[in-house]
N, C-alpha and C. Protein backbone atom coordinates (compact mmCIF):
# COMPACT_ATOMS: atom_id res chain seq x y z
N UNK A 1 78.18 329.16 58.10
CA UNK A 1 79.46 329.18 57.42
C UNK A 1 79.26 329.73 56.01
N UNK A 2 80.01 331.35 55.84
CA UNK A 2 79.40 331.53 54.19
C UNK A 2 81.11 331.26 53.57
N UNK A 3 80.58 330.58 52.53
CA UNK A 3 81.87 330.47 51.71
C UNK A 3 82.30 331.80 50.51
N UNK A 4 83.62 331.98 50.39
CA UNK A 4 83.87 333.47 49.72
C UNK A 4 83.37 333.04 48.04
N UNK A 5 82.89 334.74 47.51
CA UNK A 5 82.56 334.62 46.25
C UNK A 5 84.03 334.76 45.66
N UNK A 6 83.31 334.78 44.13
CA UNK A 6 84.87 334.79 43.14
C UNK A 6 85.36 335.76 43.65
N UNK A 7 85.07 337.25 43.41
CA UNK A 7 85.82 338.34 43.64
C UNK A 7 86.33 338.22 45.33
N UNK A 8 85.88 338.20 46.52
CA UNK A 8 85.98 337.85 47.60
C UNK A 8 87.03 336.97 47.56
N UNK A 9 87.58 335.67 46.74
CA UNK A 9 88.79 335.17 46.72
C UNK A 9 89.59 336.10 46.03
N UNK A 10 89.29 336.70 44.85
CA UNK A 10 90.35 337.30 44.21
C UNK A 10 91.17 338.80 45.23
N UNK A 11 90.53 339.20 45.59
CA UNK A 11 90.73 340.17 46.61
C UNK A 11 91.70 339.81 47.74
N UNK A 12 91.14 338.44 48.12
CA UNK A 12 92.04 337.94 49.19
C UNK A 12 93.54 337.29 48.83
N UNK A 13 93.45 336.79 47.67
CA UNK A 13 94.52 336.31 46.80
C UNK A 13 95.39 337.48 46.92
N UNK A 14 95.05 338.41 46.23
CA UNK A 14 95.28 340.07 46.06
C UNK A 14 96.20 340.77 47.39
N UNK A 15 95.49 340.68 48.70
CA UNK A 15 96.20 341.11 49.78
C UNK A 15 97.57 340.07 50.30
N UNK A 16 97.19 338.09 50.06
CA UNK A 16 98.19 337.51 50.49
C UNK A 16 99.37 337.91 49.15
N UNK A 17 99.44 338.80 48.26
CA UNK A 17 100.93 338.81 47.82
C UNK A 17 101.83 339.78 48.88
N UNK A 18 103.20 338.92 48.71
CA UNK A 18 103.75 339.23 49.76
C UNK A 18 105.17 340.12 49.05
N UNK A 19 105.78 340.99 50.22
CA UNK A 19 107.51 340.92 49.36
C UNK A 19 108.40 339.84 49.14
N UNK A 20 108.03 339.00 50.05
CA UNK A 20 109.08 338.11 50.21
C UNK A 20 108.78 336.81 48.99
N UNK A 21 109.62 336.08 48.28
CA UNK A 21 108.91 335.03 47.28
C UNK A 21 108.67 333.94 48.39
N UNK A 22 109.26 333.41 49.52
CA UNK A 22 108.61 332.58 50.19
C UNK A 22 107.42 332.19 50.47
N UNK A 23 107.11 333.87 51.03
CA UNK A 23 105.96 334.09 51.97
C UNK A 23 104.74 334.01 51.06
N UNK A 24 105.04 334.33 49.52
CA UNK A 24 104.01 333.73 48.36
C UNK A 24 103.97 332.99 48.25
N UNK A 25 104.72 331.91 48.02
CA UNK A 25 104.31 330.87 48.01
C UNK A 25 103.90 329.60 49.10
N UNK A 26 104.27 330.11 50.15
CA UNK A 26 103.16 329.49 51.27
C UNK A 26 102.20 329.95 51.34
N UNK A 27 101.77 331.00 50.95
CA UNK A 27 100.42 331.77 50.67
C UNK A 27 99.67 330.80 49.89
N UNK A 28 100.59 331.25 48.94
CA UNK A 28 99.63 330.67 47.62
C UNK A 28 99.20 329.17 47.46
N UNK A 29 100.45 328.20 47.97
CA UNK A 29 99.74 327.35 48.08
C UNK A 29 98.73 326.82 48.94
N UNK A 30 98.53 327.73 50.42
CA UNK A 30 97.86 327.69 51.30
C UNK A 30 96.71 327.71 50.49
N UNK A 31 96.48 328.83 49.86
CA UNK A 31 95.23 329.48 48.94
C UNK A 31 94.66 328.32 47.76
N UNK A 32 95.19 327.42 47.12
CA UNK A 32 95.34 326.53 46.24
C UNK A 32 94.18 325.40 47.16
N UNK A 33 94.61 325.59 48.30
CA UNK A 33 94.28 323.79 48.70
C UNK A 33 92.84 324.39 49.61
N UNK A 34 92.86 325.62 49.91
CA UNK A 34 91.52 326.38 50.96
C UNK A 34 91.05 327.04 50.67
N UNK A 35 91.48 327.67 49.40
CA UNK A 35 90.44 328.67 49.48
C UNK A 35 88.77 328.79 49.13
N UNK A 36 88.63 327.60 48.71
CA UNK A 36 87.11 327.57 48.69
C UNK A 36 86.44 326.89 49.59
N UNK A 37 87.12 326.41 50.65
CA UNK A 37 86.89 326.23 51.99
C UNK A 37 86.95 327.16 52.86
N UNK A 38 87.21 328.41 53.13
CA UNK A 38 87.65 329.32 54.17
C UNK A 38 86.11 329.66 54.40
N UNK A 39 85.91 330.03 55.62
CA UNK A 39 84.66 330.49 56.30
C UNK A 39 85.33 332.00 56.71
N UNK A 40 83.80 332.91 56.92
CA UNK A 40 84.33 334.46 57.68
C UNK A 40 85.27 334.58 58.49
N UNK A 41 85.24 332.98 59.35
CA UNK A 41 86.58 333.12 60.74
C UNK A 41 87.64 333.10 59.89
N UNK A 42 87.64 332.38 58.99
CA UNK A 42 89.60 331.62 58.37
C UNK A 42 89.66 332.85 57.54
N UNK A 43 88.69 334.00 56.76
CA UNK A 43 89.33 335.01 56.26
C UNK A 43 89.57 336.28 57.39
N UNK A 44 89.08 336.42 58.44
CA UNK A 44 89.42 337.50 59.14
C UNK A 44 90.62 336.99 60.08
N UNK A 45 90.94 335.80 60.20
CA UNK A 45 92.24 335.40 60.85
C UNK A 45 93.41 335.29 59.68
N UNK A 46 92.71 335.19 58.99
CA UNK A 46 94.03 335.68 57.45
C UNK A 46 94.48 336.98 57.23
N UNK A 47 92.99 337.24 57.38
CA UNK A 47 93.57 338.90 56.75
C UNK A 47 94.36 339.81 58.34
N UNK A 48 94.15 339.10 59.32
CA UNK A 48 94.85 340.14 60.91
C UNK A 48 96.11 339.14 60.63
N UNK A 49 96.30 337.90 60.07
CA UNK A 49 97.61 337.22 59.79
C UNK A 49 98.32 338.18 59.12
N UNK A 50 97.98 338.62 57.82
CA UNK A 50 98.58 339.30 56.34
C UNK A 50 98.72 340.75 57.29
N UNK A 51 99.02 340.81 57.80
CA UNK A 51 99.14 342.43 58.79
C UNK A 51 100.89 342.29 59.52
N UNK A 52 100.71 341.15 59.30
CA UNK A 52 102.33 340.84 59.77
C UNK A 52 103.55 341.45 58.98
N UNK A 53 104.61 341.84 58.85
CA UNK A 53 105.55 342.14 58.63
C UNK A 53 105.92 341.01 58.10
N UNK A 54 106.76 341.67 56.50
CA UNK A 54 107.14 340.04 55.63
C UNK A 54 108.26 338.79 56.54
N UNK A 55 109.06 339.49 57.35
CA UNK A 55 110.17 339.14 58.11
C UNK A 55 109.71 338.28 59.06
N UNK A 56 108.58 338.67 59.57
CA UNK A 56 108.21 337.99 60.35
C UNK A 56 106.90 337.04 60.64
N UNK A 57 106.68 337.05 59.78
CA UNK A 57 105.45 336.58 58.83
C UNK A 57 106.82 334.82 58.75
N UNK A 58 107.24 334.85 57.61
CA UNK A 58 108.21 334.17 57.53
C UNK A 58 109.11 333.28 58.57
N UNK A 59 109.08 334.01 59.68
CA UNK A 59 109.80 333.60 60.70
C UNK A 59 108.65 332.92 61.32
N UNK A 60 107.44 332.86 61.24
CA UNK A 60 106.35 332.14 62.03
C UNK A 60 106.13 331.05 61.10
N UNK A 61 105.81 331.26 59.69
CA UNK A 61 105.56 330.04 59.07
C UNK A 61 107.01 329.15 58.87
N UNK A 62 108.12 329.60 59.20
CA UNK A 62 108.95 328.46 59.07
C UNK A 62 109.13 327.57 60.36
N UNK A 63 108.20 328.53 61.92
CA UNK A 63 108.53 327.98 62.79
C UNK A 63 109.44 328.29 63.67
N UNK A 64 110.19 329.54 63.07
CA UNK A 64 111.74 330.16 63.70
C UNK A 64 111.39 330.79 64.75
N UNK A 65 109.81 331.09 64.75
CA UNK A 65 109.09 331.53 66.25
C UNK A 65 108.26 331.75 66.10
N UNK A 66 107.28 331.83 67.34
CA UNK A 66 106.08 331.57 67.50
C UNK A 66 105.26 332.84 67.85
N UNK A 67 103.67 332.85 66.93
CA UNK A 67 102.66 334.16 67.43
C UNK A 67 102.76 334.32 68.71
N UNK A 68 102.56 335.99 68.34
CA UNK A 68 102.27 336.54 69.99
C UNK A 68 101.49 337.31 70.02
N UNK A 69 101.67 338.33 70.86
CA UNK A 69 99.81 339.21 70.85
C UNK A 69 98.85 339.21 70.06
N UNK A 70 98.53 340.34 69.55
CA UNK A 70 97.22 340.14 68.71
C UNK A 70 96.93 338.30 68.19
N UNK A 71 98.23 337.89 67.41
CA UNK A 71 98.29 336.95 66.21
C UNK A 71 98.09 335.87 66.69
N UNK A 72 98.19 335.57 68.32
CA UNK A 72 98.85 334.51 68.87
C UNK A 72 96.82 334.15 69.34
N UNK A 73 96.22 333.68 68.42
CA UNK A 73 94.54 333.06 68.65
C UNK A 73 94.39 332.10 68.28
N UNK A 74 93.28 331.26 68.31
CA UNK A 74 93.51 329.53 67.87
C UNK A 74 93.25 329.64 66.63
N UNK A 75 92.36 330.77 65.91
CA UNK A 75 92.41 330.86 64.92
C UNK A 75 93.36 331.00 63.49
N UNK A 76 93.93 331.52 64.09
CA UNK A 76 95.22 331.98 63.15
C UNK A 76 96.64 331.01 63.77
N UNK A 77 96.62 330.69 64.88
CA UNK A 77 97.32 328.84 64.94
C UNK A 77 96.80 328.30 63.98
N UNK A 78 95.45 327.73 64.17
CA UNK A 78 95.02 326.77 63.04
C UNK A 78 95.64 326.93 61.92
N UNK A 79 95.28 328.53 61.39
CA UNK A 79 95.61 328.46 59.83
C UNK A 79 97.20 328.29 59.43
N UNK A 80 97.96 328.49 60.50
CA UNK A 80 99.41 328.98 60.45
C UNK A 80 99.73 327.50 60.36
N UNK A 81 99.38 326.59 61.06
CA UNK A 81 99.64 325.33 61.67
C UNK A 81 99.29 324.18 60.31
N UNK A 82 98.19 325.03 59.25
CA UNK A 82 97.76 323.83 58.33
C UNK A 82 98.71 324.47 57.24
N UNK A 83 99.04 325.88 57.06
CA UNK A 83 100.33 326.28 55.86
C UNK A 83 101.07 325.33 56.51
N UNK A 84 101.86 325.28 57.35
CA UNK A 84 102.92 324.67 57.28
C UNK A 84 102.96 323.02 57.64
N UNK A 85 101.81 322.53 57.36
CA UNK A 85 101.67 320.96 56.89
C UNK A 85 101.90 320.67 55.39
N UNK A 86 101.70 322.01 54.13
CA UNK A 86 101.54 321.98 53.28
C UNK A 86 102.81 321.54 52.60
């Protein structure tokens, strides 16, 4: 399990800004409470997360519907599943 360096968070910080102000701030606070916990899996299921469309990006973390192809892995459940405990 390697944990991310400074720049390695800042970078990732960097890609979760979003258009939407929501979708930042479930980001961000996602990022607040993990990010110095994330392992290689929780950033490469972030970063194929952050590939989403702001619209619908949004529509998954509120729950309004659920991953599907690519997105739809336990990995990126997990992470989707602990934002929105937050």
């Amino acid at each position: 399990m390697n944990l991310l360096s400074n720049l390695e968070r800042a970078r990732l910080r960097w890609r979760a800004r979003r258009g939407l102000l929501e979708n930042d701030l479930i980001l961000t606070r996602f990022l607040d409470t993990y990010e110095t916990t994330l392992t290689d899996v929780d950033v490469s299921a972030l970063t194929l997360l952050l590939q989403m469309d702001d619209n619908a990006l949004l529509d998954v973390l509120l729950a309004r519907t659920q991953l599907e192809g690519d997105y739809d892995t336990p990995d990126i459940r997990r992470l989707v599943t602990q934002m929105q405990k937050l």
